[in-house]
Protein backbone atom coordinates (compact mmCIF):
# COMPACT_ATOMS: atom_id res chain seq x y z
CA UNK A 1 56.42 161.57 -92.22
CA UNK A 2 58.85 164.55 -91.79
CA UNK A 3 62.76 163.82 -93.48
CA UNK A 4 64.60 161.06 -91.73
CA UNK A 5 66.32 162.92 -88.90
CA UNK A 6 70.15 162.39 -88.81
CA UNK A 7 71.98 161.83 -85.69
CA UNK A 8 72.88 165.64 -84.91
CA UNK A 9 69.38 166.25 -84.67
CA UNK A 10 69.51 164.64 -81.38
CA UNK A 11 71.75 167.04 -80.62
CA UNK A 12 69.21 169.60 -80.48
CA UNK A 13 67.57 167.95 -76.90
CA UNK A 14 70.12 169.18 -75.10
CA UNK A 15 69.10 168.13 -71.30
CA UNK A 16 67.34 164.80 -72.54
CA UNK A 17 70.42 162.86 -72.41
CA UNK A 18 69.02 159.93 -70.80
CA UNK A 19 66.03 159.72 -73.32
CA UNK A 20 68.73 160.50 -76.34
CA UNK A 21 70.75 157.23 -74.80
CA UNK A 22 68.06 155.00 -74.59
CA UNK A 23 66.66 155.58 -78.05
CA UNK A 24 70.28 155.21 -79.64
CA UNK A 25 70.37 152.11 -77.90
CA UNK A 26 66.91 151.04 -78.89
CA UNK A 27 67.71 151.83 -82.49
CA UNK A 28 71.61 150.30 -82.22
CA UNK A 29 70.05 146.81 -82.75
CA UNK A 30 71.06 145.44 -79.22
CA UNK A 31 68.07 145.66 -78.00
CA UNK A 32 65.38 143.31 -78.46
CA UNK A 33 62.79 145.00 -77.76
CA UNK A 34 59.64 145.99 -80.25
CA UNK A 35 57.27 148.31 -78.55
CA UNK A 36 57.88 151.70 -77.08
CA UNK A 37 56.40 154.30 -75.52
CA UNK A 38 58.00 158.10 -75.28
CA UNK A 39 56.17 160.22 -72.98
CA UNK A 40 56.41 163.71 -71.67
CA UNK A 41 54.52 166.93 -71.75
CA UNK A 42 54.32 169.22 -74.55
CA UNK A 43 57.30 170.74 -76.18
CA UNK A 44 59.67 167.93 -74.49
CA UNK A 45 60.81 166.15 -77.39
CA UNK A 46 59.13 163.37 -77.35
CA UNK A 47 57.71 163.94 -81.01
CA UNK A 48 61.39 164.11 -82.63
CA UNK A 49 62.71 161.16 -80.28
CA UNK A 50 60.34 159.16 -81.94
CA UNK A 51 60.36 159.97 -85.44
CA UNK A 52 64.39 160.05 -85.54
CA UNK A 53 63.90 156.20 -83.79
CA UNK A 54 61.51 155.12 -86.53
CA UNK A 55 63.55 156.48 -89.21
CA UNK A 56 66.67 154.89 -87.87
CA UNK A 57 64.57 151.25 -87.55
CA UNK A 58 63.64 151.57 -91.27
CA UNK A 59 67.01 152.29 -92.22
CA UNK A 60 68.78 149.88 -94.12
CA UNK A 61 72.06 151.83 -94.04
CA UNK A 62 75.64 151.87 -92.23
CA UNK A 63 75.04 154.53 -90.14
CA UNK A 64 71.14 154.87 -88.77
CA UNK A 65 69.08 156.89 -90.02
CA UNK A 66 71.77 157.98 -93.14
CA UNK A 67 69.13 159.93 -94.57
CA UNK A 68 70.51 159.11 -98.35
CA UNK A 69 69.75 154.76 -98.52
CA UNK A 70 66.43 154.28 -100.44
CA UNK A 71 64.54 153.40 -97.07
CA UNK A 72 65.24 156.71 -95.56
CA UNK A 73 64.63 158.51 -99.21
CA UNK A 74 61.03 156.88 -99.43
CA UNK A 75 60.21 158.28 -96.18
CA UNK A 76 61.46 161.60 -97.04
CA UNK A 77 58.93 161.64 -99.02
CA UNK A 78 56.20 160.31 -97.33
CA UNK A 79 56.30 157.09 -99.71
CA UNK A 80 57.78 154.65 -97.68
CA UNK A 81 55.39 151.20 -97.60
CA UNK A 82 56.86 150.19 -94.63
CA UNK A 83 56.16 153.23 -92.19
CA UNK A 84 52.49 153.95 -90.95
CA UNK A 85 51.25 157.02 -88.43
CA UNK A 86 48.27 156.99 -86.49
CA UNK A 87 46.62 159.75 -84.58
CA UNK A 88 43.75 160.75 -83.12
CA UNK A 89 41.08 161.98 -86.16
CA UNK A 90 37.57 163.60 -85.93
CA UNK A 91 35.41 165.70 -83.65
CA UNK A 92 35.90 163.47 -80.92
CA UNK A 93 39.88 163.64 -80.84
CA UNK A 94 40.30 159.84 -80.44
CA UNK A 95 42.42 156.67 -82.39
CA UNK A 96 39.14 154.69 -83.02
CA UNK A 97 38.93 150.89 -83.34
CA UNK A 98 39.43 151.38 -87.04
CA UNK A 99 43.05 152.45 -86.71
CA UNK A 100 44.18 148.86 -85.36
CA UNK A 101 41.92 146.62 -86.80
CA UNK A 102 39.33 146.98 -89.47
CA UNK A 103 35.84 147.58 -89.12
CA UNK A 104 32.54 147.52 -91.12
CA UNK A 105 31.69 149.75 -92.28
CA UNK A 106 34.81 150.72 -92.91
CA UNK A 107 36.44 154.30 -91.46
CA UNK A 108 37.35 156.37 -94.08
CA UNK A 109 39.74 158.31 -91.36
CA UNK A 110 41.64 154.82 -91.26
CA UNK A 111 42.00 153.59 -94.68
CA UNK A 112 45.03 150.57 -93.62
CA UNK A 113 44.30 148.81 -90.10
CA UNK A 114 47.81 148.66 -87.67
CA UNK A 115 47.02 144.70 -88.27
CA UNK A 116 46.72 144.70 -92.07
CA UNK A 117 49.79 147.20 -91.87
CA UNK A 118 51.62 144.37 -89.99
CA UNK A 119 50.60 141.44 -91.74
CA UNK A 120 52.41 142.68 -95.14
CA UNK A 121 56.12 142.00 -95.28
CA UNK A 122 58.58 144.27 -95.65
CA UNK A 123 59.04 145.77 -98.81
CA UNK A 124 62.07 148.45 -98.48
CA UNK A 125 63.36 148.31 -95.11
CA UNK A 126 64.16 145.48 -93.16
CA UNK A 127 61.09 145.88 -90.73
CA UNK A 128 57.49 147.32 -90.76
CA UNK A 129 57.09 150.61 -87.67
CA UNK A 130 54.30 152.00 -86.81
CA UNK A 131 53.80 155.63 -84.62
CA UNK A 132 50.96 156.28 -82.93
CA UNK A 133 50.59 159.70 -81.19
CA UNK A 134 48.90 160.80 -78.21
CA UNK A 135 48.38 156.95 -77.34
CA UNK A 136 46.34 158.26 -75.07
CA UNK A 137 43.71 159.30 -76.68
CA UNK A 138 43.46 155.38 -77.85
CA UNK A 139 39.77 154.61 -77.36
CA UNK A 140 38.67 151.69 -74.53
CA UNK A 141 38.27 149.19 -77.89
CA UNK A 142 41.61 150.84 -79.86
CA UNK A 143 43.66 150.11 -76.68
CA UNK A 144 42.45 146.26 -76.18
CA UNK A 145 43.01 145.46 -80.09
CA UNK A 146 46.66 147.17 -79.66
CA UNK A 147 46.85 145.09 -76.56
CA UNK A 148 46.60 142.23 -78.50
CA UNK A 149 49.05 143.05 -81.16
CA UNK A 150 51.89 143.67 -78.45
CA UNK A 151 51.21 140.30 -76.71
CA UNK A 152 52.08 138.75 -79.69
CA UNK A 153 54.15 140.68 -81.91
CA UNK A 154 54.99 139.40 -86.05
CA UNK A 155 58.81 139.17 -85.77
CA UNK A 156 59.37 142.56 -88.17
CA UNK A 157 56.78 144.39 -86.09
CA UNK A 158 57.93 147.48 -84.39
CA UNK A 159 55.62 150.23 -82.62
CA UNK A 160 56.46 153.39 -80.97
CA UNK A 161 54.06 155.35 -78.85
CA UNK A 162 53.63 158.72 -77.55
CA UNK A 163 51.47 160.04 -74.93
CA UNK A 164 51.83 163.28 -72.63
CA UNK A 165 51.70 161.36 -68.93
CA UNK A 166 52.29 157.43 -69.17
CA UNK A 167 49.39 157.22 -66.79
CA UNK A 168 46.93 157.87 -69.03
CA UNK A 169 48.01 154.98 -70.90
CA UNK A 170 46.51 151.54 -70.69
CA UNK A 171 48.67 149.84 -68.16
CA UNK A 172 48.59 146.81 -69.32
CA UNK A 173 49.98 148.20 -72.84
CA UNK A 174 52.68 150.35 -71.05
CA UNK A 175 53.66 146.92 -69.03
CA UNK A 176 54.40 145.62 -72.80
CA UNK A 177 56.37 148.54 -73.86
CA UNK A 178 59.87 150.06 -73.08
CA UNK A 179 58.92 153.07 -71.53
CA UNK A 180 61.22 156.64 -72.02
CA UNK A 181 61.07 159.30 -70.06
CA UNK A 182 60.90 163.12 -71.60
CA UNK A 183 61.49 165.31 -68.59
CA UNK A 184 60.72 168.50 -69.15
CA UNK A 185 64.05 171.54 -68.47
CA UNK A 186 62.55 173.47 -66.44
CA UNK A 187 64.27 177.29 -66.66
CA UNK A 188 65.57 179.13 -64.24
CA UNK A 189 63.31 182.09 -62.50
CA UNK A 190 65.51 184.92 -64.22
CA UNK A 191 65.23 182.47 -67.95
CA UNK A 192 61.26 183.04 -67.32
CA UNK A 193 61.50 186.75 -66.08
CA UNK A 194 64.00 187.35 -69.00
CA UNK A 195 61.45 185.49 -71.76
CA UNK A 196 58.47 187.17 -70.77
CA UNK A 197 58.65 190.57 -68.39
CA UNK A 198 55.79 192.04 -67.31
CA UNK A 199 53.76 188.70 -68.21
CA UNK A 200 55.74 186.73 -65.36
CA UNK A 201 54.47 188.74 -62.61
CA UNK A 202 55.21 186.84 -59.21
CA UNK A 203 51.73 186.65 -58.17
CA UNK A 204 51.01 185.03 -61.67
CA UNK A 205 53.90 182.58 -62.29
CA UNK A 206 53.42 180.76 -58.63
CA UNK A 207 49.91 180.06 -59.48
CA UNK A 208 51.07 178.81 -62.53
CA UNK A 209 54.69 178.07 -62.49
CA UNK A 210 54.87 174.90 -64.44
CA UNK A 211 52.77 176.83 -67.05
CA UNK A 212 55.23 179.44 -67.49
CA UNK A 213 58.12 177.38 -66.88
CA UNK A 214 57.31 174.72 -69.89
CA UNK A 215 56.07 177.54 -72.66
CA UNK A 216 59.58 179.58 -71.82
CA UNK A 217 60.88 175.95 -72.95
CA UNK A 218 58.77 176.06 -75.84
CA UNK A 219 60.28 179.17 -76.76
CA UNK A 220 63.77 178.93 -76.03
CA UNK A 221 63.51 175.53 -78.47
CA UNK A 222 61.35 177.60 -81.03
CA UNK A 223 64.86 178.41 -82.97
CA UNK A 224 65.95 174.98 -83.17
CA UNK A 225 63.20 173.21 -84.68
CA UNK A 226 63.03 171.80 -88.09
CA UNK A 227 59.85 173.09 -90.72
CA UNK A 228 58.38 169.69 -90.53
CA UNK A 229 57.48 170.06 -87.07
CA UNK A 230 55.00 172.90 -87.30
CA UNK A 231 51.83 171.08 -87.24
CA UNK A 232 53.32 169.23 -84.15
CA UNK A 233 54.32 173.15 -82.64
CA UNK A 234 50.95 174.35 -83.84
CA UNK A 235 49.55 171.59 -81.28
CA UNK A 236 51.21 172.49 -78.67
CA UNK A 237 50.81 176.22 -78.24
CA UNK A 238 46.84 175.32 -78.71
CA UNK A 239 47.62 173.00 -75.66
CA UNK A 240 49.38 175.96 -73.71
CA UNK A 241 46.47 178.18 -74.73
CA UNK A 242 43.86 175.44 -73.51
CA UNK A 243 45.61 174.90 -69.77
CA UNK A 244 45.73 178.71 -70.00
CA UNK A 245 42.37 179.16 -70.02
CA UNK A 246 41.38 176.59 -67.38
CA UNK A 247 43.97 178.33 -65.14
CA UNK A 248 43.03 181.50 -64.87
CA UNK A 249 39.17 181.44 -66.35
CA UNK A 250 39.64 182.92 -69.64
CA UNK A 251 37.67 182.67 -72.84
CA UNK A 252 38.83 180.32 -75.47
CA UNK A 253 39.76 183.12 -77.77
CA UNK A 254 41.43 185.54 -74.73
CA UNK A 255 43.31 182.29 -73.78
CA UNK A 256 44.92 181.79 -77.57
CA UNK A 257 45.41 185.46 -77.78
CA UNK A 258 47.09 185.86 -74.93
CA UNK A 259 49.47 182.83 -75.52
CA UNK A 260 50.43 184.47 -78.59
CA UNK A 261 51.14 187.22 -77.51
CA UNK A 262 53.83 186.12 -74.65
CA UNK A 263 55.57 183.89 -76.86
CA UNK A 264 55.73 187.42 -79.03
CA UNK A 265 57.74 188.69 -76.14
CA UNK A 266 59.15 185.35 -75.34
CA UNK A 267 61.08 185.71 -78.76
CA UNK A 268 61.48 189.43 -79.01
CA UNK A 269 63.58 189.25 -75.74
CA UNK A 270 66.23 186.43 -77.15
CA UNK A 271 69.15 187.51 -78.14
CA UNK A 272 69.67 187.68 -81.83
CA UNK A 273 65.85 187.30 -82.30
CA UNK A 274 64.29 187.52 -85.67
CA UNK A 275 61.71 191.03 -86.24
CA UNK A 276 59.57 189.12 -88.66
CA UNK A 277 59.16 185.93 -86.68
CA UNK A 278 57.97 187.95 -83.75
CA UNK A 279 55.63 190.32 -86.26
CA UNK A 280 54.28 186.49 -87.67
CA UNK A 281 53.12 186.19 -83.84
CA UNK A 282 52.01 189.74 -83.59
CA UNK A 283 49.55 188.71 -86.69
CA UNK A 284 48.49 185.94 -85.51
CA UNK A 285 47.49 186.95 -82.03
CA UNK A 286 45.52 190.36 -84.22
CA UNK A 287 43.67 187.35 -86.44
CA UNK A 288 42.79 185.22 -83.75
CA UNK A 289 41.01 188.80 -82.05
CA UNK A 290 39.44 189.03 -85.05
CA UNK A 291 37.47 185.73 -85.18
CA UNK A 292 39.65 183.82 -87.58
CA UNK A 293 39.41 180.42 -86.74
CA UNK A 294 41.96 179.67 -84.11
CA UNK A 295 43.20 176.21 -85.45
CA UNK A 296 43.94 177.44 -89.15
CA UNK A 297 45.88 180.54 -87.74
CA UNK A 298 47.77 178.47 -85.00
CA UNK A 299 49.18 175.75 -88.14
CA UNK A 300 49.66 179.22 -90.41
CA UNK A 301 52.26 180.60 -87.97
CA UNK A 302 54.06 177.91 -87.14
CA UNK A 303 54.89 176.88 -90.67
CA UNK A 304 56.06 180.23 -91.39
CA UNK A 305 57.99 181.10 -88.47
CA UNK A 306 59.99 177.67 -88.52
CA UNK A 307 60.70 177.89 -91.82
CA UNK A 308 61.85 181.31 -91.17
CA UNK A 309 63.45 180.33 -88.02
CA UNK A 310 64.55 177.27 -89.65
CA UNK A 311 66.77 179.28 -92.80
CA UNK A 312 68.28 181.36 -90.47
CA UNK A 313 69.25 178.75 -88.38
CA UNK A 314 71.36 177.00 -91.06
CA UNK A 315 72.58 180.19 -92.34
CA UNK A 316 70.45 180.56 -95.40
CA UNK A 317 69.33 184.36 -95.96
CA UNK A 318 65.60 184.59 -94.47
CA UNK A 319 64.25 186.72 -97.23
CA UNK A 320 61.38 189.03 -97.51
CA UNK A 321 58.21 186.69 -97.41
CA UNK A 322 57.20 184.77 -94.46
């Protein structure tokens, strides 16, 4: 788990207002509710929304999250008993039966079941939460033992979801959640034309407008986001390369490459924009040409251009290495 996100970093959703309410609320303590799902496509915030909510649940301060009581230190630094994250593991990209209850033989990918997780009490924070990403990648047997769980939640048991479309979600587990809505900000025609030029030909962005529309997002936010996020970046932009390539028939490795190279541009046109973030693109699209594999170089950029990003943002000098 990334550092407990304070409250400002809400503040960086700017045109999610009514997800930012709802998950304040959720986390205020009026609400009784212990399941939730966050959904939205990639790049919508979904991701932050619901590690700043699980921080603030595990908080045992004044203010939630406070980011200095021992709860929020311990999962700082990834040593918090009471926090567990589940995600889809292996070849086949799927949260296997092993993640929610165990199995024999055991799955090494899994080492502590969502029900053992639940049946230990507390042991720093007041409650127990558990994230699980990409719910919907949940497979048939996952999804039924979650099921379960929600019908008949331990009293400190709290569980937040995330999934891209809540329609690819088991109904019957989104009926037992409280469901919030990521909606993507779409830019304006001249945002796109300004973020990528000559990539956002007419002919090309009508075929593919919500395409273009939610990677100029991706950029604009690029600046914004905090280091710990750049597996979670790294993801996406290998989802914008994948929908890429289904769209207009490329190549895996033309798809990746040419995603990388329009955020490039994307960035290089901002105002104030950083040289050596867009040269860290400019590298990455050369390495993935040159049959480096694509995954590696994806997670290599984004950890070095948010940190980059990331020290400029806060007014710390950038320096000389990436």
């Amino acid at each position: 788990m990334s550092p407990a996100l304070s409250a400002t970093d809400l503040g960086r959703l700017a045109g999610l207002d009514r997800a930012v309410r709802a998950v304040r609320a959720l986390a205020s303590g009026r609400s009784t509710a212990q399941s939730v799902l966050i959904y939205g496509g990639p790049a919508t915030g979904k991701t932050t929304l619901a590690r700043w909510l699980a921080a603030a649940w595990l908080c045992t301060g004044a203010e939630r999250p406070c980011g200095s009581c021992p709860a929020c230190r311990a999962l700082a630094s990834g040593g918090n008993p009471d926090f567990l994250l589940l995600e889809p593991k292996g070849a086949g990209g799927l949260i296997r039966l092993a993640a929610i209850c165990p199995t024999t033989p055991p799955d090494e990918a899994y080492p502590l079941a969502l029900r053992d997780f639940f049946r230990l009490s507390p042991l720093v924070s007041s409650c127990k939460v558990a994230v699980i990403e990409q719910a919907e990648r949940l497979s048939p047997d996952a999804a039924n033992a979650l099921l379960k769980m929600l019908e008949e939640p331990q009293p400190s048991q709290r569980v937040i979801l995330t999934a891209r479309e809540i329609g690819w979600v088991l109904p019957t587990v989104v009926s037992r959640c409280v469901g919030v809505a990521c909606e993507a900000r779409r830019p304006s025609d001249d945002a796109v034309d300004a973020l990528f030029g000559p990539f956002a030909q007419p002919e090309r962005r009508a075929s593919h407008e919500e395409l273009f529309a939610q990677l100029a997002e991706w950029v604009a936010r690029l600046p914004s986001r905090h280091p710990s996020e750049a597996l979670v970046a790294s993801d996406e932009l290998q989802d914008f390369a994948e929908r890429l390539q289904k769209a207009e028939g490329l190549n895996p490795r033309q798809a990746r490459a040419e995603v990388l190279r329009m955020a490039a541009e994307g960035l290089r046109r901002r105002d104030g924009y950083d040289p050596q973030a867009v040269e860290a693109f400019a590298e990455a699209h050369r390495r993935v040409l040159g049959n480096v594999q694509a995954g590696l170089a994806f997670d290599s950029l984004m950890a070095r251009v948010l940190s980059r990003l990331g020290r400029a943002a806060h007014g710390r000098p950038a320096g000389n290495s990436g």
